[in-house]
Protein backbone atom coordinates (compact mmCIF):
# COMPACT_ATOMS: atom_id res chain seq x y z
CA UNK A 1 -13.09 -21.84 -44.55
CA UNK A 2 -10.83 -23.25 -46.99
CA UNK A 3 -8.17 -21.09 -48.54
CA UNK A 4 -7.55 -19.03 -45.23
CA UNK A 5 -4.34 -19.09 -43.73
CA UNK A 6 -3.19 -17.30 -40.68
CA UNK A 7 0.17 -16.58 -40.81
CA UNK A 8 2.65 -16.91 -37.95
CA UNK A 9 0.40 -20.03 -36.81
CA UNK A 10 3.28 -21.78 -35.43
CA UNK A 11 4.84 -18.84 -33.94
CA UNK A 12 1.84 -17.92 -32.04
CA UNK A 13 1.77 -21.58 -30.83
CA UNK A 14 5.25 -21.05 -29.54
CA UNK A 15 4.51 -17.55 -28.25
CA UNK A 16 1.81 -19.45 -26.06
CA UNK A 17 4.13 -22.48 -25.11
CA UNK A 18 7.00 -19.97 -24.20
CA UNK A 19 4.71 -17.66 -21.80
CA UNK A 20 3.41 -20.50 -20.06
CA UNK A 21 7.15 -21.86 -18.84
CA UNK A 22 7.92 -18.37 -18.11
CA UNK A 23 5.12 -18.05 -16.04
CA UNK A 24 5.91 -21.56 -14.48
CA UNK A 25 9.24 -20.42 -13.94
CA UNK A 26 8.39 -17.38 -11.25
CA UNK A 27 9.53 -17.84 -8.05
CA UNK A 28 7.25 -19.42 -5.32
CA UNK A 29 8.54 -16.46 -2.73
CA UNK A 30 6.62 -13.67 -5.08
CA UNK A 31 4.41 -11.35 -3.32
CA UNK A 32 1.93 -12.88 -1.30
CA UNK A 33 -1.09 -11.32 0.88
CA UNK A 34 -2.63 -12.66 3.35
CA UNK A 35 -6.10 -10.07 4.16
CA UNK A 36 -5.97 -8.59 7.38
CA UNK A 37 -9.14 -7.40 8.84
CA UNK A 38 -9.33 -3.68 10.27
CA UNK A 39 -9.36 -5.14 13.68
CA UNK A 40 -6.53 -7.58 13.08
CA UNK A 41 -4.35 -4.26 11.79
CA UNK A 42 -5.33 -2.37 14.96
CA UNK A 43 -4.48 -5.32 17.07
CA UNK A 44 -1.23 -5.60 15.59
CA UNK A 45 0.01 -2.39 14.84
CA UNK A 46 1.82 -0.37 17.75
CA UNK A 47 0.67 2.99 16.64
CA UNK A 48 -2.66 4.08 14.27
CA UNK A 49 -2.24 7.64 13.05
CA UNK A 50 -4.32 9.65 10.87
CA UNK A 51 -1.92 12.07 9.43
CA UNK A 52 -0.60 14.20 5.72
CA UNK A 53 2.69 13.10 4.63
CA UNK A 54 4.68 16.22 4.56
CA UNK A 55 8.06 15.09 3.01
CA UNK A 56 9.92 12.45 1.96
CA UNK A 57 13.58 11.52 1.83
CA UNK A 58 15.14 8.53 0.00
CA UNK A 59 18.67 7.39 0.87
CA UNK A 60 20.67 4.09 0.58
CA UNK A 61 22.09 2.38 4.18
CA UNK A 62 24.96 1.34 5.13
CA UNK A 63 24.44 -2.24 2.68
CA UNK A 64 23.20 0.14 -0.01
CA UNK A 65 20.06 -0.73 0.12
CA UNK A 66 17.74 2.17 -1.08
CA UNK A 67 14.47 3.26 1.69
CA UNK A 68 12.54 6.36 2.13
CA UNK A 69 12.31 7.84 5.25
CA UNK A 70 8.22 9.14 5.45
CA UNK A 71 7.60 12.57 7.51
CA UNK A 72 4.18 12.66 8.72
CA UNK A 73 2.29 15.53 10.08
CA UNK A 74 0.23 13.35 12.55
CA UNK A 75 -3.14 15.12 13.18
CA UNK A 76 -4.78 12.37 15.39
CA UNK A 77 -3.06 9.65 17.42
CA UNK A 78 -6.00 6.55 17.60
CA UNK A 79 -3.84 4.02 19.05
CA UNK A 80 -0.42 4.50 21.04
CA UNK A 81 1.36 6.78 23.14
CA UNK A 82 3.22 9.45 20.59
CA UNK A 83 1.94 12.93 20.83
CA UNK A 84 0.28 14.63 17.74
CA UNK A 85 3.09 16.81 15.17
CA UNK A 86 5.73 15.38 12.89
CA UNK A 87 6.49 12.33 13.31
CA UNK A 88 8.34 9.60 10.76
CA UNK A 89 8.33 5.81 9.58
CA UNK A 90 10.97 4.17 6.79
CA UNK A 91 9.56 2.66 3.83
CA UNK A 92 12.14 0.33 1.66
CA UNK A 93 12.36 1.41 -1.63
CA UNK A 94 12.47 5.03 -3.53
CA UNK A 95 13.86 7.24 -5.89
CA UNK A 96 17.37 8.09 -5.46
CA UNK A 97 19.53 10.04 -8.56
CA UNK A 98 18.20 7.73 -11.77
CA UNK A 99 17.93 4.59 -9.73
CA UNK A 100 14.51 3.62 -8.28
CA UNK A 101 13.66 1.04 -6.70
CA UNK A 102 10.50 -0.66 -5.91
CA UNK A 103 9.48 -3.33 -3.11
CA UNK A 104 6.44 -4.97 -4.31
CA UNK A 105 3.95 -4.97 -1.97
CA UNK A 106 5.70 -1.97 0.23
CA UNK A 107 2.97 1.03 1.19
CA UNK A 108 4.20 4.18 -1.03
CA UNK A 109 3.34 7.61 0.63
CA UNK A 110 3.55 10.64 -1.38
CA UNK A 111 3.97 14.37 -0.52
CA UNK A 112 0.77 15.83 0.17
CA UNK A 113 -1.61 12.49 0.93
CA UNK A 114 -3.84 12.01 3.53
CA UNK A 115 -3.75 8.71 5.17
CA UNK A 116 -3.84 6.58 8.48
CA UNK A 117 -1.05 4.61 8.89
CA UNK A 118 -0.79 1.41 10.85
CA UNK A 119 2.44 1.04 12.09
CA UNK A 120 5.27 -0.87 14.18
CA UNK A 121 8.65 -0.53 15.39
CA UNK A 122 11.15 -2.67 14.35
CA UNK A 123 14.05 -4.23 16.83
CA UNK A 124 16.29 -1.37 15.13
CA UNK A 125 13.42 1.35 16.84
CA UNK A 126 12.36 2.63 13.02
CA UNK A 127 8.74 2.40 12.23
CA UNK A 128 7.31 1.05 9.79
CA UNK A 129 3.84 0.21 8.24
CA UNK A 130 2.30 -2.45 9.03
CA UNK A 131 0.73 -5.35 6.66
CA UNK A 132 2.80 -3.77 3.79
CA UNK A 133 0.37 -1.92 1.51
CA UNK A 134 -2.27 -2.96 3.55
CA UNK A 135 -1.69 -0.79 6.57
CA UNK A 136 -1.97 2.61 4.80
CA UNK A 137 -5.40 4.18 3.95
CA UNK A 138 -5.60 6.78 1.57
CA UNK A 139 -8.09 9.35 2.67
CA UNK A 140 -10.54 10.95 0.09
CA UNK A 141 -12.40 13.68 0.50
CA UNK A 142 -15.85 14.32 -0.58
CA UNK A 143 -15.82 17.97 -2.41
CA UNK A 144 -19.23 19.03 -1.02
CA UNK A 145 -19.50 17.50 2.19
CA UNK A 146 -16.12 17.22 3.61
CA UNK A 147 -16.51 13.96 4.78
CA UNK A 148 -13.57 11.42 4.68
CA UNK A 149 -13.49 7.89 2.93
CA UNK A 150 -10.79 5.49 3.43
CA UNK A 151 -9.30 2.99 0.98
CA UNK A 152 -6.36 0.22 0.71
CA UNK A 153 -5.50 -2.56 -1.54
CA UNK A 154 -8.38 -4.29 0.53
CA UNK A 155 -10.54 -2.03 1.72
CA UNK A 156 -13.01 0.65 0.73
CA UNK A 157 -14.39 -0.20 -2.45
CA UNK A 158 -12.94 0.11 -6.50
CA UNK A 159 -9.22 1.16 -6.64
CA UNK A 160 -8.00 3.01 -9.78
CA UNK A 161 -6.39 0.45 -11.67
CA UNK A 162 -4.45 2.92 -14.66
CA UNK A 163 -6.74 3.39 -17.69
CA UNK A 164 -9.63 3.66 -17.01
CA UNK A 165 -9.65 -0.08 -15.46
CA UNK A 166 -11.03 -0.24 -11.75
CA UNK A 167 -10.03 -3.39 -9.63
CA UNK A 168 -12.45 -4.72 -7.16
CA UNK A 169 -11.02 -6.07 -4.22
CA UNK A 170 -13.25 -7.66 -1.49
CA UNK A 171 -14.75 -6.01 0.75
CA UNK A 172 -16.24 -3.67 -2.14
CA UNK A 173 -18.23 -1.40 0.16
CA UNK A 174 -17.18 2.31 0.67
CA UNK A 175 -15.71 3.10 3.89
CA UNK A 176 -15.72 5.93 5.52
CA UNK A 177 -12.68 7.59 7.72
CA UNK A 178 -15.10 7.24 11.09
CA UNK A 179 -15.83 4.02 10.54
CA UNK A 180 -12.12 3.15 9.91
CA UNK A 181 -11.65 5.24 13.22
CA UNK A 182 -14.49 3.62 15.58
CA UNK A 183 -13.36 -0.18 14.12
CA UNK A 184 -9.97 0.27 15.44
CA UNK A 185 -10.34 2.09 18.46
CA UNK A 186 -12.96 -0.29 19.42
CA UNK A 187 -10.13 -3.22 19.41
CA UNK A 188 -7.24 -0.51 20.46
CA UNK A 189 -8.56 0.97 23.58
């Protein structure tokens, strides 16, 4: 191999030798999740609704912090006292003029989704989802059947991961909306 060269050599050495302190360098507080089980969301959550999220509106508080306060049409209450109809949780984070601002880890609900939300009231009487990301489900559909299939950053098999890229994340098995439903009634009741 005599006679090659490979130009920028050194700067790809210090390309490597730069990323590596950078990554060295995030903080220790980043994003962490611990997996809750289905049961150990229904056990903890005050309220388990299977709902559509019918609006959202993004403010800033009184520190000017920026949340989204999440309408829900609740169509089935599995775990708590509320009655069924609109109902709402905060999320932090959201859009708000050109700023937007994102809480990593928080559950994002948009206009129009299906989901079942586990959730808790704070000390300040707002709910709020439970387990971050990991206490919404996204409900899918199945075009011919109907039937309902549940998913999270946990649970319910492949999650879209931009790209064509799918990210597996254990347990990989489908899961279906009763299932999600009979698990958490099971512990809730």
């Amino acid at each position: 191999m005599e006679g090659i060269r490979i130009p920028g050599r050194r700067w790809l050495v210090l390309g490597a030798v730069a990323w590596a302190a950078a990554v060295a360098a995030l903080p220790a507080g980043a994003t962490r999740f611990v997996m809750l089980t289905i049961e150990e969301l229904a056990r903890g959550a005050d309220a388990v609704v299977h709902a559509r999220v019918e609006a959202l509106e993004t403010s800033r508080d009184a520190a000017g912090r920026i949340h989204t306060r999440v309408e829900l049409a609740v169509d089935e209450v599995w775990k708590g006292s509320m009655a069924a109809g609109r109902w709402s949780l905060v999320a932090g984070g959201g859009t708000l003029g050109e700023t937007t601002v994102r809480a990593v880890g928080q559950a994002e609900y948009s206009v129009g989704d299906e989901v079942v939300a586990y959730l808790v009231r704070t000390a300040a009487g707002e709910w709020v989802t439970l387990g971050m990301a990991q206490g919404r489900f996204q409900v899918n559909r199945d075009d011919a059947t109907g039937r309902g299939w549940v998913r999270n950053l946990f649970w319910g098999g492949a999650m879209e991961g931009g790209k064509g890229r799918t990210l597996s994340w254990p347990p990989s098995r489908p899961l279906s909306l009763e299932e999600l439903k009979r698990r958490t009634r099971e512990v809730a009741l």
